[in-house]
Protein backbone atom coordinates (compact mmCIF):
# COMPACT_ATOMS: atom_id res chain seq x y z
CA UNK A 1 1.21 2.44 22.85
CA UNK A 2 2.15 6.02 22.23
CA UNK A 3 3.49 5.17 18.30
CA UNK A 4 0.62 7.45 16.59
CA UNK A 5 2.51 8.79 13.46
CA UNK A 6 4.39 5.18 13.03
CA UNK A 7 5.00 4.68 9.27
CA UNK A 8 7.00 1.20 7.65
CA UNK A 9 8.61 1.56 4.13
CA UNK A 10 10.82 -0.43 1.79
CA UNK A 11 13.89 1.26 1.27
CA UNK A 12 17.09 0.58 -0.95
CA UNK A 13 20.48 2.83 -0.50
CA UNK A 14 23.21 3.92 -2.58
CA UNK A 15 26.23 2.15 -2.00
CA UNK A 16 27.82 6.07 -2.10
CA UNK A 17 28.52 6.94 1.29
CA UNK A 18 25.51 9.65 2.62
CA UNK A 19 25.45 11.60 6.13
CA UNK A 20 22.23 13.09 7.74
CA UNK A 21 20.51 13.31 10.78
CA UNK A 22 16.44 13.47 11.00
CA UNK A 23 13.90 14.76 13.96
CA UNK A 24 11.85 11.62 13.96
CA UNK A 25 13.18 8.18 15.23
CA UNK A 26 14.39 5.60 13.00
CA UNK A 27 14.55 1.41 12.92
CA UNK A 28 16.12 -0.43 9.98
CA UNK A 29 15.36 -3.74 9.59
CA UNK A 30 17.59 -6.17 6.60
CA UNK A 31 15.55 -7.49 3.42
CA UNK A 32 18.08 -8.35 1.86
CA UNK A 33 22.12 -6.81 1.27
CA UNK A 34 23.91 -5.22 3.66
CA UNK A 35 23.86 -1.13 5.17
CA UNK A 36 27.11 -0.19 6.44
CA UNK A 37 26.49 2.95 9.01
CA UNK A 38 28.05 4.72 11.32
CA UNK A 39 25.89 5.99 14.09
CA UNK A 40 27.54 8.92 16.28
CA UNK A 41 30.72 7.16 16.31
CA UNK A 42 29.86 3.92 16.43
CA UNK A 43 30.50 1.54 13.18
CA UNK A 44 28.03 -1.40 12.59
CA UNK A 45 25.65 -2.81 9.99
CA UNK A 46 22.29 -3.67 8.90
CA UNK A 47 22.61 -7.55 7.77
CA UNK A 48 20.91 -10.56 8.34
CA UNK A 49 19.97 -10.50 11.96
CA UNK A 50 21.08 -7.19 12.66
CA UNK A 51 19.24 -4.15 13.19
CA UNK A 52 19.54 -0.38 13.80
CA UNK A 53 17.68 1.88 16.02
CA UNK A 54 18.73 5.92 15.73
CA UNK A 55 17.18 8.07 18.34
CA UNK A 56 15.99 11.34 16.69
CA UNK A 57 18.54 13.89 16.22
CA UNK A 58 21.51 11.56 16.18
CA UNK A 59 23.57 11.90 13.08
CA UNK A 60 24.59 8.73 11.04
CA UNK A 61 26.24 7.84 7.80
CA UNK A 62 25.24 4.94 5.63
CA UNK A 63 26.07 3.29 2.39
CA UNK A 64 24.07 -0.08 1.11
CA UNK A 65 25.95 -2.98 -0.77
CA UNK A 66 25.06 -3.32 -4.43
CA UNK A 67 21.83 -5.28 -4.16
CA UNK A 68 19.72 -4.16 -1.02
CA UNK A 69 16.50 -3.60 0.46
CA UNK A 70 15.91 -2.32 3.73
CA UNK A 71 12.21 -1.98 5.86
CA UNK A 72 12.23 1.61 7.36
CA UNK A 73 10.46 2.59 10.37
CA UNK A 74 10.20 5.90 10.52
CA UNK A 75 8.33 6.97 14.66
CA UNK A 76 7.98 10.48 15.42
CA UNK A 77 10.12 12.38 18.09
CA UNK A 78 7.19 13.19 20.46
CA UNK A 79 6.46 9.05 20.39
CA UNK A 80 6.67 7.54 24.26
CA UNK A 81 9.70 4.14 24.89
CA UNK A 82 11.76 6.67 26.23
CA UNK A 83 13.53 4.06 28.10
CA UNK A 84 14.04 2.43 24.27
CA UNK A 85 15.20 5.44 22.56
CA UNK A 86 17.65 6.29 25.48
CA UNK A 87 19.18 2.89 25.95
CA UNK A 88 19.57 3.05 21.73
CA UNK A 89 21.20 5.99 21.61
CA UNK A 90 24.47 4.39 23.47
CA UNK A 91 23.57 1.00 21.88
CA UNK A 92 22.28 1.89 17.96
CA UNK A 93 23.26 -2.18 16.58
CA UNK A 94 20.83 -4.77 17.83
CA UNK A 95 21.02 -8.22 17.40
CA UNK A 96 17.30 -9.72 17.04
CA UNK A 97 15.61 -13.27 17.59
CA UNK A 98 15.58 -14.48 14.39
CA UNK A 99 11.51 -15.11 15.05
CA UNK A 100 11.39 -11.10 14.25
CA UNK A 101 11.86 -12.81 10.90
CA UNK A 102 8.47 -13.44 10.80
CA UNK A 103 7.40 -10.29 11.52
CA UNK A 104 9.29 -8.61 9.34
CA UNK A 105 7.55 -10.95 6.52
CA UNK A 106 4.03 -10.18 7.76
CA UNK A 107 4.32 -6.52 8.14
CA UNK A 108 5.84 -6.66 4.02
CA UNK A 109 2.79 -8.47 2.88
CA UNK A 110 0.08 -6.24 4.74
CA UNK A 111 -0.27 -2.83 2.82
CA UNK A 112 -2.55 -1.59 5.41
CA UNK A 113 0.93 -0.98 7.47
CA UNK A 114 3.80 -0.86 4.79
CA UNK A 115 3.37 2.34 2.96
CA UNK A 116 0.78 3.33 5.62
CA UNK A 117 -0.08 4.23 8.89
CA UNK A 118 -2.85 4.39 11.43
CA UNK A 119 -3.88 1.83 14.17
CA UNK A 120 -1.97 -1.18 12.17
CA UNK A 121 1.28 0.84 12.12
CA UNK A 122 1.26 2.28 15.79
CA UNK A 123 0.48 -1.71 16.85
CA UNK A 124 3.06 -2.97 14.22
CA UNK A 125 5.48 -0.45 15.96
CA UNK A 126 5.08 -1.01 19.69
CA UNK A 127 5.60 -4.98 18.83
CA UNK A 128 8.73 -3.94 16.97
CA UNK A 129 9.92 -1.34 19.71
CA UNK A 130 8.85 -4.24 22.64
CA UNK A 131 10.80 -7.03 20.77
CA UNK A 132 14.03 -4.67 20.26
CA UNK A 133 14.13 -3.58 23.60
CA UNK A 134 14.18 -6.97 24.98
CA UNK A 135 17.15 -7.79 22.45
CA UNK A 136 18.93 -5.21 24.00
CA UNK A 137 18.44 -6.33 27.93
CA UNK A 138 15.55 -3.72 28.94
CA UNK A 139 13.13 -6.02 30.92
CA UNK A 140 15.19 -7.40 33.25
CA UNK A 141 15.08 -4.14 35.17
CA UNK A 142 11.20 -4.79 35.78
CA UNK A 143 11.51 -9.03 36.02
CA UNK A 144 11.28 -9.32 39.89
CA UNK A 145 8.96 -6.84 40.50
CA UNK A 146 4.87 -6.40 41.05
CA UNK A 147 4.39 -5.15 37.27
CA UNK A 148 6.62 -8.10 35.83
CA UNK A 149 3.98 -10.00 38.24
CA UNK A 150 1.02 -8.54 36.50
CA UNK A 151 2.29 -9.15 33.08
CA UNK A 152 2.87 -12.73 33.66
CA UNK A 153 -0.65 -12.91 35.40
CA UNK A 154 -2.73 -10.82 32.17
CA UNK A 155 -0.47 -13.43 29.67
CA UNK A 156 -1.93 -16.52 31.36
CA UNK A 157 -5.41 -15.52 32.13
CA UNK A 158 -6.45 -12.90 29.62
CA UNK A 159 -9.03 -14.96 28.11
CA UNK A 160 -10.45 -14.35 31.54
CA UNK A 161 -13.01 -10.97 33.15
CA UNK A 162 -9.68 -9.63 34.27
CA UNK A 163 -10.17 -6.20 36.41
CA UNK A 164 -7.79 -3.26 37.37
CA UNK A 165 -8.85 -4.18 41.02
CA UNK A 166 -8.35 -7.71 40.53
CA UNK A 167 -4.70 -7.67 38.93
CA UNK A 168 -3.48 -4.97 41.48
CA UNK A 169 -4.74 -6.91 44.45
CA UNK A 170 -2.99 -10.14 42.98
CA UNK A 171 0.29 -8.54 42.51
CA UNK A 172 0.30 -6.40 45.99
CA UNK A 173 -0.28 -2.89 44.89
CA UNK A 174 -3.06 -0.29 44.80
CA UNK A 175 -4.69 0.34 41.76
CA UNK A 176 -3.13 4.07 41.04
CA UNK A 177 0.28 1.91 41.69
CA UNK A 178 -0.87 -0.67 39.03
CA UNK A 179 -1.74 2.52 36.22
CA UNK A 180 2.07 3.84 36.97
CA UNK A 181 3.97 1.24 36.47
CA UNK A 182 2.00 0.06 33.43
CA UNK A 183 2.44 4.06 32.17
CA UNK A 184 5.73 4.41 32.99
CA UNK A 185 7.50 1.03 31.40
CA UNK A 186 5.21 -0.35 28.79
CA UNK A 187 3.06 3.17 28.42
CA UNK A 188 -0.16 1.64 28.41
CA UNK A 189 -3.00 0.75 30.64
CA UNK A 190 -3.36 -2.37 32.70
CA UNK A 191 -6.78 -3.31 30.52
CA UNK A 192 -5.55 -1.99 27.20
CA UNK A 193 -2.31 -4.45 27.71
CA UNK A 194 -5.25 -7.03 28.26
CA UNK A 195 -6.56 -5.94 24.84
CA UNK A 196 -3.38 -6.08 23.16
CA UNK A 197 -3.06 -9.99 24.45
CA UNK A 198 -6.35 -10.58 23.28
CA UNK A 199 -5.65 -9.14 20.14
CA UNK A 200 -2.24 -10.85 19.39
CA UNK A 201 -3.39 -14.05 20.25
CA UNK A 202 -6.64 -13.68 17.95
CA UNK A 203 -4.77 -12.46 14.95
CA UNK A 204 -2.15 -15.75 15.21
CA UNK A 205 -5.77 -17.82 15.07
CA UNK A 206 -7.00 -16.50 12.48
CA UNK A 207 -3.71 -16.55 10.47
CA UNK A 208 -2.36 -19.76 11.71
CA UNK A 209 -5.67 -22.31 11.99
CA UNK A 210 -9.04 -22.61 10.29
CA UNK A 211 -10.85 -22.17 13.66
CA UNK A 212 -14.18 -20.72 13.38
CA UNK A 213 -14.46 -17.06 14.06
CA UNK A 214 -17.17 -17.46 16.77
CA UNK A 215 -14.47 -20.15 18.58
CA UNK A 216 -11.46 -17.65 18.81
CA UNK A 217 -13.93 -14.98 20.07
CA UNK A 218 -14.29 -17.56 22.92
CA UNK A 219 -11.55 -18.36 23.35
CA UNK A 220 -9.76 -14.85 23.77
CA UNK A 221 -12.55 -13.76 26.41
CA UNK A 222 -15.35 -12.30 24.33
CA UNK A 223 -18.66 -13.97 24.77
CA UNK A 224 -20.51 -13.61 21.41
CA UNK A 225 -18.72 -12.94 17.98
CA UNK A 226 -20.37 -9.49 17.49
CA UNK A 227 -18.23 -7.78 20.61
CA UNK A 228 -15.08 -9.81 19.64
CA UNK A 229 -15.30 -8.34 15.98
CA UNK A 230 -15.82 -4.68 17.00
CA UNK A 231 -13.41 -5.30 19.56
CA UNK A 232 -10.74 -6.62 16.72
CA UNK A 233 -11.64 -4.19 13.67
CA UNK A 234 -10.78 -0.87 16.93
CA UNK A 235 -7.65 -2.81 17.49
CA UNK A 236 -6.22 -3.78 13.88
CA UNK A 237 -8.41 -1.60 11.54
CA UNK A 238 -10.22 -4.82 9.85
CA UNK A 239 -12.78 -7.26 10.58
CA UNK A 240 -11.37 -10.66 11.67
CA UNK A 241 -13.25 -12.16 8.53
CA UNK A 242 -11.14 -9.30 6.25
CA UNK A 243 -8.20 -9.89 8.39
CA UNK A 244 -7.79 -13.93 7.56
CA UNK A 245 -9.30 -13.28 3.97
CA UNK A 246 -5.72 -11.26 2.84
CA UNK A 247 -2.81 -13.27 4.50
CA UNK A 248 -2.45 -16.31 2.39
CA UNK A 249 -4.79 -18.97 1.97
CA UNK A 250 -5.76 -18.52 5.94
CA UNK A 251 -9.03 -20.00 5.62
């Protein structure tokens, strides 16, 4: 995912008008209130469904209404999406699903992440950085293509023994081919991005139905319980048991 230093705060700002600029990369997400900034020279806000992305180095002004509260992502300069960061830089406002919602409310309730950092943050922020750069129109360059192909392929079957070998000779290219493009627009591996489905879909399990541990493991492509919990405590920094034990009345 390339996010190692990724750290999420809660932020509130004076409504007097402040001007910086920073050497890390920035995302501001709305709580609540509004942030009124002005990003290079282009106005916008931070408000409802409305987010801001400021590449590193870019200077911007802000001012918060009276009553605000803000989640801060602060990502280090030397982090990879430079496709994300460069497309930001001309288009700092983004307009997100309103499902980032969700997110947004996870992320506040899990310490491990706000206030943090780590394995939950870098994950937290690649999901952030993905869903943003979709608001702002960066897949479709990849849609048509043989990696858009293997995406679509590891999203359906990725419960099953998927292989390097396998999903390159599905999708028409050589294996080296396959590691590029996965590098190059999503900055991963082929079987990591396999991972990272697994992973997603086993946290939403455990968060969102009583299903017995051993079941999900199953389920996700893991065939005994002991591999699927090392497999999830590398991933998001918990055991699956720990994991469904803090987020609300899970199980």
């Amino acid at each position: 995912m390339g996010l190692q230093g990724t750290r999420f705060e809660v932020r509130q700002y004076d409504p007097l008008a402040a001007f910086h600029d920073h050497d890390h990369h920035q995302i501001v997400l709305p709580i609540r209130g509004t942030l009124s900034m002005v990003v290079d020279d282009r106005e916008g806000a931070v408000s409802d469904l409305h987010a801001a992305a400021v590449p590193a180095g870019l200077a911007h002004g802000f001012a918060g209404s009276s009553d605000n509260a803000f989640l801060v992502v602060d990502i280090p300069a030397s982090a990879e999406e430079r496709r994300f960061w460069s497309a930001t830089g001309d288009k700092p406002f983004v307009r997100f699903d309103a499902s980032l919602r969700g997110f947004c409310d996870t992320v506040m309730r899990d310490s491990r992440v706000l206030n943090g950092g780590g394995v939950r943050a870098e994950v937290a922020g690649s999901i952030l950085v993905d869903a943003l750069g979709s608001a702002i129109g960066l897949s479709p360059e990849i849609e048509s293509g043989p990696l858009a192909k293997a995406v679509a392929l590891i999203e359906a079957r990725f419960a099953e023994p998927l292989t390097v070998q396998g999903i390159a000779r599905a999708v028409g290219v050589s294996e080296s081919q396959l590691y590029a493009l996965f590098e190059e627009w999503l900055q991963t591996s082929p079987l990591r991005f396999v991972v990272q489905q697994r992973m997603a879909r086993a946290a939403l399990h455990l968060t969102d139905t009583r299903m017995p541990i051993a079941e999900i493991a199953h389920r996700v492509g893991y065939g005994d319980q002991s591999a699927f919990s090392r497999a999830f405590r590398r991933h998001w920094g918990e055991t699956p048991a720990a994991y469904r034990r803090v987020r609300a009345g899970s199980a």
